[in-house]
Protein backbone atom coordinates (compact mmCIF):
# COMPACT_ATOMS: atom_id res chain seq x y z
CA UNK A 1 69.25 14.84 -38.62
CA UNK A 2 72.00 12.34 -39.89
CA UNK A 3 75.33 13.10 -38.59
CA UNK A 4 76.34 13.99 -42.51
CA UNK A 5 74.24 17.02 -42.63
CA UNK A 6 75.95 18.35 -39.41
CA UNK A 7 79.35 17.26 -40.60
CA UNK A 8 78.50 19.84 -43.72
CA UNK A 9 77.03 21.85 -42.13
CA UNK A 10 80.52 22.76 -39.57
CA UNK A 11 82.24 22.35 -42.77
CA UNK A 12 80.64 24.82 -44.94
CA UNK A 13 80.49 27.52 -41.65
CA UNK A 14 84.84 26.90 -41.48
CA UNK A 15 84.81 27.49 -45.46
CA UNK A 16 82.67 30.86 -45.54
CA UNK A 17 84.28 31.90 -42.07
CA UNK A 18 87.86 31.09 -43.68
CA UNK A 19 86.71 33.13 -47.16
CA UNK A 20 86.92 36.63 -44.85
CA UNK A 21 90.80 34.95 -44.00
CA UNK A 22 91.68 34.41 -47.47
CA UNK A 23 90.42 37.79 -48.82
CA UNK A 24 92.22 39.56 -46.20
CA UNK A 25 95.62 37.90 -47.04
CA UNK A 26 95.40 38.15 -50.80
CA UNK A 27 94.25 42.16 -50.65
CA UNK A 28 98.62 41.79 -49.68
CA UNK A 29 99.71 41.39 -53.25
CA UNK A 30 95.79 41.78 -55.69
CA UNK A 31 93.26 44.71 -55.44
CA UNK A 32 89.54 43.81 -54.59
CA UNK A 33 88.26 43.10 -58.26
CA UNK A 34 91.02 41.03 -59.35
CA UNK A 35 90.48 39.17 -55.95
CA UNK A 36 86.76 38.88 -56.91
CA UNK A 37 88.37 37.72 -60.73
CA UNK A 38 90.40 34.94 -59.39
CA UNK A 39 87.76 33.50 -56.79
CA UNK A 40 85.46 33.39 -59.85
CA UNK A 41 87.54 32.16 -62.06
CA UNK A 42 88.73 29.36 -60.01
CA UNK A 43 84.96 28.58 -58.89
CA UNK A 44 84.02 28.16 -62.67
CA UNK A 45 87.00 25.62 -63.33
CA UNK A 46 85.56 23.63 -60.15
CA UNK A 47 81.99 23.59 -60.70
CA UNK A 48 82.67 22.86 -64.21
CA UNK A 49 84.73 19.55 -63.41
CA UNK A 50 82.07 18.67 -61.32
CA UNK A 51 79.25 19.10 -63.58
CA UNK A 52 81.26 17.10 -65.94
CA UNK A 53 82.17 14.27 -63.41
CA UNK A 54 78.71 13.98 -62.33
CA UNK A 55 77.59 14.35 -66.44
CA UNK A 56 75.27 17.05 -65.39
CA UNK A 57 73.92 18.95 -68.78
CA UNK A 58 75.43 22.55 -69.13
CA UNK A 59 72.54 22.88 -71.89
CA UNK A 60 73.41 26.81 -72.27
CA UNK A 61 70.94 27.57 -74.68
CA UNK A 62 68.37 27.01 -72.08
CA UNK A 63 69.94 29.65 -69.87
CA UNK A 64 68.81 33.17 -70.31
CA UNK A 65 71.73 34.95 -70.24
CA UNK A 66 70.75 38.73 -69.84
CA UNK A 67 68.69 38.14 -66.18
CA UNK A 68 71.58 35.64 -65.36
CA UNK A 69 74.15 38.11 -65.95
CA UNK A 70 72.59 40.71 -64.01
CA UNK A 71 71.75 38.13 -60.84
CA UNK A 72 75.36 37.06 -61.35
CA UNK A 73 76.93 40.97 -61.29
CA UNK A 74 74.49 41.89 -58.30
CA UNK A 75 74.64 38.84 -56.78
CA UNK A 76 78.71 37.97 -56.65
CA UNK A 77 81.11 39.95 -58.52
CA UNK A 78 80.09 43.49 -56.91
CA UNK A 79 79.72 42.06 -53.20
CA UNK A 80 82.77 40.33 -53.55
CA UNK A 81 84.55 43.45 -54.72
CA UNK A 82 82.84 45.90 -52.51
CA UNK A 83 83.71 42.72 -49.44
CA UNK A 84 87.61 42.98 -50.62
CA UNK A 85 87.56 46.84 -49.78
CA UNK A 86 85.92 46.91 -46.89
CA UNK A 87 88.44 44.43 -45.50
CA UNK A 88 91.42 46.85 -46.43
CA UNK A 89 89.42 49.05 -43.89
CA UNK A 90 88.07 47.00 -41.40
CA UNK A 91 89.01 43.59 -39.51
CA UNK A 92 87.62 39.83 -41.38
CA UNK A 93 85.78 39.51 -38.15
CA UNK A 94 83.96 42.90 -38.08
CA UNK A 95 83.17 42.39 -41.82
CA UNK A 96 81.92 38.26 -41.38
CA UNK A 97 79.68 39.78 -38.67
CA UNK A 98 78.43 42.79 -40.65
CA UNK A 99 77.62 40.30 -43.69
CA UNK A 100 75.45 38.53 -41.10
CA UNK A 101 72.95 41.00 -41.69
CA UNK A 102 72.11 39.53 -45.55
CA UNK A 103 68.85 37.99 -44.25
CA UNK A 104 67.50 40.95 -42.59
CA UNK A 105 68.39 43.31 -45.87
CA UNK A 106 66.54 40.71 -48.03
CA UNK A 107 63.37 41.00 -46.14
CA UNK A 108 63.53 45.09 -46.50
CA UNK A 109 64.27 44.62 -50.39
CA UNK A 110 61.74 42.24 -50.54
CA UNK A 111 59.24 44.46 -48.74
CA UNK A 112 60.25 47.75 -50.59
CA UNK A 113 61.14 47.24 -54.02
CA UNK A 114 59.89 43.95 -54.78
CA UNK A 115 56.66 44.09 -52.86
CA UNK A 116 57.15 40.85 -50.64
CA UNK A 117 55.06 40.86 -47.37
CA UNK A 118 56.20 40.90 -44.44
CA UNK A 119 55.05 40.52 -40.61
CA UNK A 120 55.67 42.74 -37.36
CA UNK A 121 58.07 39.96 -35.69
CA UNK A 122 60.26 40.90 -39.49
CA UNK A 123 60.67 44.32 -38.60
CA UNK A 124 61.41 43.67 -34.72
CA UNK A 125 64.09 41.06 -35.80
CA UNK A 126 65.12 44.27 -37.72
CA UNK A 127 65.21 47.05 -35.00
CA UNK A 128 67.02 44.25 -32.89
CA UNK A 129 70.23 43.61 -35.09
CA UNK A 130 70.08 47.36 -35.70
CA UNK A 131 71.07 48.09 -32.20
CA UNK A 132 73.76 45.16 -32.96
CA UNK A 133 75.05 47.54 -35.24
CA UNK A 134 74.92 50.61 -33.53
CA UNK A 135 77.10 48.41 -30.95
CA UNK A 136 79.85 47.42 -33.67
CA UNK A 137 80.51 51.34 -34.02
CA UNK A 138 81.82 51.36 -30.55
CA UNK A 139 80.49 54.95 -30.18
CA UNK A 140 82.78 56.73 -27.18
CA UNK A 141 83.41 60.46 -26.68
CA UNK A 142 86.78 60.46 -28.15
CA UNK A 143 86.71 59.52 -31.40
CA UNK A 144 82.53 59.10 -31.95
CA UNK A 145 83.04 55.56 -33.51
CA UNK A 146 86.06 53.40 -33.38
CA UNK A 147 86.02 51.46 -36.68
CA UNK A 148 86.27 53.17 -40.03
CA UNK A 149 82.76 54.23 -41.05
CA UNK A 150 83.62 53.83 -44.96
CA UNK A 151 84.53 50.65 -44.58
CA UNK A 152 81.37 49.86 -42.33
CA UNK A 153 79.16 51.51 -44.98
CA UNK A 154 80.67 49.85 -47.86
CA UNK A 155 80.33 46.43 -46.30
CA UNK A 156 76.81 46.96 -45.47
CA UNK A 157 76.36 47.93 -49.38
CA UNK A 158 77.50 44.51 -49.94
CA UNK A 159 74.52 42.82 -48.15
CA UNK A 160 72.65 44.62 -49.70
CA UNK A 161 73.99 43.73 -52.83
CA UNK A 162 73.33 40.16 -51.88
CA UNK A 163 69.80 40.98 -50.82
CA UNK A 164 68.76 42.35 -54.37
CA UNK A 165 70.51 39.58 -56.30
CA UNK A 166 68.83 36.69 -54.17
CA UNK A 167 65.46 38.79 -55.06
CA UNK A 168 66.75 38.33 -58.61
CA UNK A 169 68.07 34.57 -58.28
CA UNK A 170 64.23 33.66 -57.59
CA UNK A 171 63.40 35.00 -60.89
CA UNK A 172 65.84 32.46 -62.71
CA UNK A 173 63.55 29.85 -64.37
CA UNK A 174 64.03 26.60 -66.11
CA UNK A 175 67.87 25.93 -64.80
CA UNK A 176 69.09 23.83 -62.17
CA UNK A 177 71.02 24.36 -59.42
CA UNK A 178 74.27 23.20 -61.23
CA UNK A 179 73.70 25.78 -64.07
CA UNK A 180 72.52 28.49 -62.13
CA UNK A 181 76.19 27.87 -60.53
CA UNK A 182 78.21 27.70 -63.48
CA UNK A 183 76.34 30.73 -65.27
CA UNK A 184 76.70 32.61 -61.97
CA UNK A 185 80.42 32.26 -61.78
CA UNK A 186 81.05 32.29 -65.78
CA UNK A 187 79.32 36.48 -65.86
CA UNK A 188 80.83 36.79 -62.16
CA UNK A 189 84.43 36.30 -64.06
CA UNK A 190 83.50 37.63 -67.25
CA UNK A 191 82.64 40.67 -65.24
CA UNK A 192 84.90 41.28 -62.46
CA UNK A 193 87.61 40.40 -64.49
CA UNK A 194 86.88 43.34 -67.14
CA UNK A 195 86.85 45.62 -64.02
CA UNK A 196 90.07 44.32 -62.81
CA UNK A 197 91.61 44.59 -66.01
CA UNK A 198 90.59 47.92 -66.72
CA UNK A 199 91.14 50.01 -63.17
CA UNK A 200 93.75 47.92 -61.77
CA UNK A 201 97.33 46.71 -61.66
CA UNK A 202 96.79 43.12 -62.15
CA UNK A 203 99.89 40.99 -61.81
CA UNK A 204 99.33 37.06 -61.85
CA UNK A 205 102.80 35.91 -61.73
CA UNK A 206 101.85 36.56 -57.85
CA UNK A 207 99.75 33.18 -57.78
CA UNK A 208 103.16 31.55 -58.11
CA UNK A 209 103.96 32.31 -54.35
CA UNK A 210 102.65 29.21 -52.70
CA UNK A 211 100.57 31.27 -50.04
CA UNK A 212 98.78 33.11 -52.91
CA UNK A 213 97.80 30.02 -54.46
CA UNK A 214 96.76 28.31 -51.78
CA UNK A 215 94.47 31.17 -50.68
CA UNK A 216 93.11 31.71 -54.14
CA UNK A 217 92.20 27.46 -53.83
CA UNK A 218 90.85 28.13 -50.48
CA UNK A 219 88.32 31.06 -51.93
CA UNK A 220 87.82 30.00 -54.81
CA UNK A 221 87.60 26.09 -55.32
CA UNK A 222 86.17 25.55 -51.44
CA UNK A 223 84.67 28.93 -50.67
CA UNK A 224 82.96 29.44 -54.26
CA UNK A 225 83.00 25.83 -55.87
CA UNK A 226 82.63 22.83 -53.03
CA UNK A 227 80.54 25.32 -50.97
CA UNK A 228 77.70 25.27 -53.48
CA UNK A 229 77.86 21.41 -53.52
CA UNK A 230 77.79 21.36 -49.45
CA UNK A 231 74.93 24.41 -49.02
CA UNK A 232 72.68 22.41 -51.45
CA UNK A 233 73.19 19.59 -49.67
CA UNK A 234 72.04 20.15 -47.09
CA UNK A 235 69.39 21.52 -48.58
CA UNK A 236 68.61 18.34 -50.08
CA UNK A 237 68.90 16.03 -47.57
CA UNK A 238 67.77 18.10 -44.48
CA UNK A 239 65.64 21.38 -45.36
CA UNK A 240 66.09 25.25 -46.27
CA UNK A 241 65.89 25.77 -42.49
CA UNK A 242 68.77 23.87 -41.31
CA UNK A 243 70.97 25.23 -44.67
CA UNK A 244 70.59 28.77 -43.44
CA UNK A 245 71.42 27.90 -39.72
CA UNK A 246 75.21 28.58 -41.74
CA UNK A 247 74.44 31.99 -41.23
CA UNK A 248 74.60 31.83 -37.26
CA UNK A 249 78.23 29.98 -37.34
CA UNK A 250 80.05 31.88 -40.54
CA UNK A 251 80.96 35.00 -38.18
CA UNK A 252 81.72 32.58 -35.22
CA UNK A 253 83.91 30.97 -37.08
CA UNK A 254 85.64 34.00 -39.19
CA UNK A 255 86.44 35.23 -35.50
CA UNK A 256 88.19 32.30 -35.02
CA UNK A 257 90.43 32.62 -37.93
CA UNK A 258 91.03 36.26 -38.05
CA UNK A 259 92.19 35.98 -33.58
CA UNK A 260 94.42 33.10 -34.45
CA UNK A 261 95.54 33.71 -37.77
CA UNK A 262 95.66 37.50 -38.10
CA UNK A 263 95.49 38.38 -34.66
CA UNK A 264 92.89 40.92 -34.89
CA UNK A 265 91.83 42.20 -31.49
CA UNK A 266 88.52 40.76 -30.03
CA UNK A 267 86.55 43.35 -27.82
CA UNK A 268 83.66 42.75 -26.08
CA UNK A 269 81.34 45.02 -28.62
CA UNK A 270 82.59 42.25 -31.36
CA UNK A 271 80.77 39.34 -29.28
CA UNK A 272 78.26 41.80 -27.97
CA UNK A 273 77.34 43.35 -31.42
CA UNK A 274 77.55 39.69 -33.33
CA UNK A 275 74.56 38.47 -30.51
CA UNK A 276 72.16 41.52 -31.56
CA UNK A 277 72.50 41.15 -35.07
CA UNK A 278 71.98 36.98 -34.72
CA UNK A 279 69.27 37.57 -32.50
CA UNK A 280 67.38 39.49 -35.30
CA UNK A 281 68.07 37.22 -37.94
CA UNK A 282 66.87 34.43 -35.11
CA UNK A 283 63.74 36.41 -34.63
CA UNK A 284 63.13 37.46 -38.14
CA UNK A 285 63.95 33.60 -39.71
CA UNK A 286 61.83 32.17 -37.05
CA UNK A 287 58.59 33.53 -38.08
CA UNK A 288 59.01 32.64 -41.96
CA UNK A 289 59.96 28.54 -40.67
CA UNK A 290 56.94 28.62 -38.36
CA UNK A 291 54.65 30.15 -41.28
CA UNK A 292 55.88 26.78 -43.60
CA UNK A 293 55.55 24.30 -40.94
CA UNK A 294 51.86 26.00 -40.55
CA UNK A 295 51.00 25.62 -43.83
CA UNK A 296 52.73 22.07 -44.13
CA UNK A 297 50.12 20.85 -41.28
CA UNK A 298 47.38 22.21 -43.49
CA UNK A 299 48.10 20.75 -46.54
CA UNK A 300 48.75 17.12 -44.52
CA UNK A 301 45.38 18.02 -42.41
């Protein structure tokens, strides 16, 4: 692999790490869906100049707007809403760690409600980063578990949240990556900011404190704008495989920033926890890469 591809790929891990960071200091002054508003919102305006730099076609009578909107609700606004309360109850490293667990979720969607098969190494990968779980909870004698179970439960709503919509995303036909993007983020605002609007005090003369802004930049131009670019990327130029090895260093690296930024404690059922639920997504992954590079060697054979 060129030395690019790792480049982005250490990049794109700092970016999504740094998103739990950014969410965490902005839930200071904005509630979770006007968080979710402005990271959309400032998303669009970069994907947007890029399509336009790069003269990519927006062609938005191609799009079909009702299954977009519903991938782009499912998919981003809620999650990112539901992620912005869980962090008012939990740490950005317990919840980077808990969204870890998106790959594993996708396979039980997959297998329940959208009828996906799956194999016995799937399910093991599963039982493994349950006990991961189990090991977040810190369960002791005095106080059953030691983080806040709503927030726990809520965060884990988000993966799943994420699991359903990339179910969804697959269904999208016709666009390409660049419109799925900007539709994605266009309903994402359209929609989190009539929930913002509606259920919370929203005061934007905030973003003129130059911490706000530069967090809002941080989630929403890198984490929701130049992220896309990077992920698909590497995509591109290396494979689906090595993209989704982003997923092993996002929670490595939120740890990072929430220690030395927030200082937020680091116990041993953090690191011990965040190796279960890797392992199963290891274990899981592995058997869906070794099935393509099987079939590749067929269809070369």
């Amino acid at each position: 692999m060129p030395r690019l591809l790792y480049a982005a790929l250490v990049m794109l891990s700092l970016i999504w790490g740094g998103s739990f960071f950014f969410i965490k200091q902005l839930l200071h002054d904005f509630g979770p869906w006007t968080i979710a508003f402005l990271r959309s919102s400032f998303g669009l305006v970069t994907i947007t100049i890029i399509m336009l730099v790069l003269r990519k076609p927006f062609e938005l009578r191609k799009i079909q707007w009702f299954p977009m909107a519903v991938m782009a609700l499912v998919n981003t606004a809620v999650p990112w809403a539901i992620i912005g309360f869980s962090e008012t109850r939990l740490s950005s490293s317990i919840a980077s760690i808990l969204n870890a667990t998106t790959p594993l979720w996708t396979i039980v969607v997959g297998a329940l409600v959208f009828k996906a098969t799956t194999n016995r190494m799937q399910w093991i990968g599963m039982g493994v980063a349950f006990v991961g779980l189990v090991i977040l909870l810190d369960i002791n004698p005095h106080s059953i578990v030691s983080v806040d179970l709503i927030g726990f439960i809520c965060m884990l709503a988000a993966t799943l949240c994420y699991a359903f919509g990339s179910q969804l995303s697959k269904r999208l036909k016709g666009v390409s990556m660049y419109q799925t993007t900007f539709g994605t983020l266009l309903c994402a605002m359209l929609g989190s900011g009539t929930m913002a609007f509606s259920v919370e005090p929203v005061n934007l003369s905030r973003l003129a404190s130059l911490t706000n802004i530069g967090m809002v930049i941080g989630l929403g131009v890198f984490g929701s704008g130049i992220a896309y670019i990077l992920f698909y990327f590497m995509v591109q130029r290396g494979s689906p495989e090595f993209a989704t090895m982003v997923t092993y260093l996002v929670p490595a690296t939120a740890i990072i920033w929430g220690s030395t930024l927030l200082n937020e404690p680091v116990h041993w059922s953090l690191f011990a926890g965040l190796a279960f639920i890797l392992g199963g997504v290891f274990v899981s992954s592995r058997t869906r890469i070794s099935s393509k590079l099987s079939n590749q060697g067929k269809t070369v054979g």
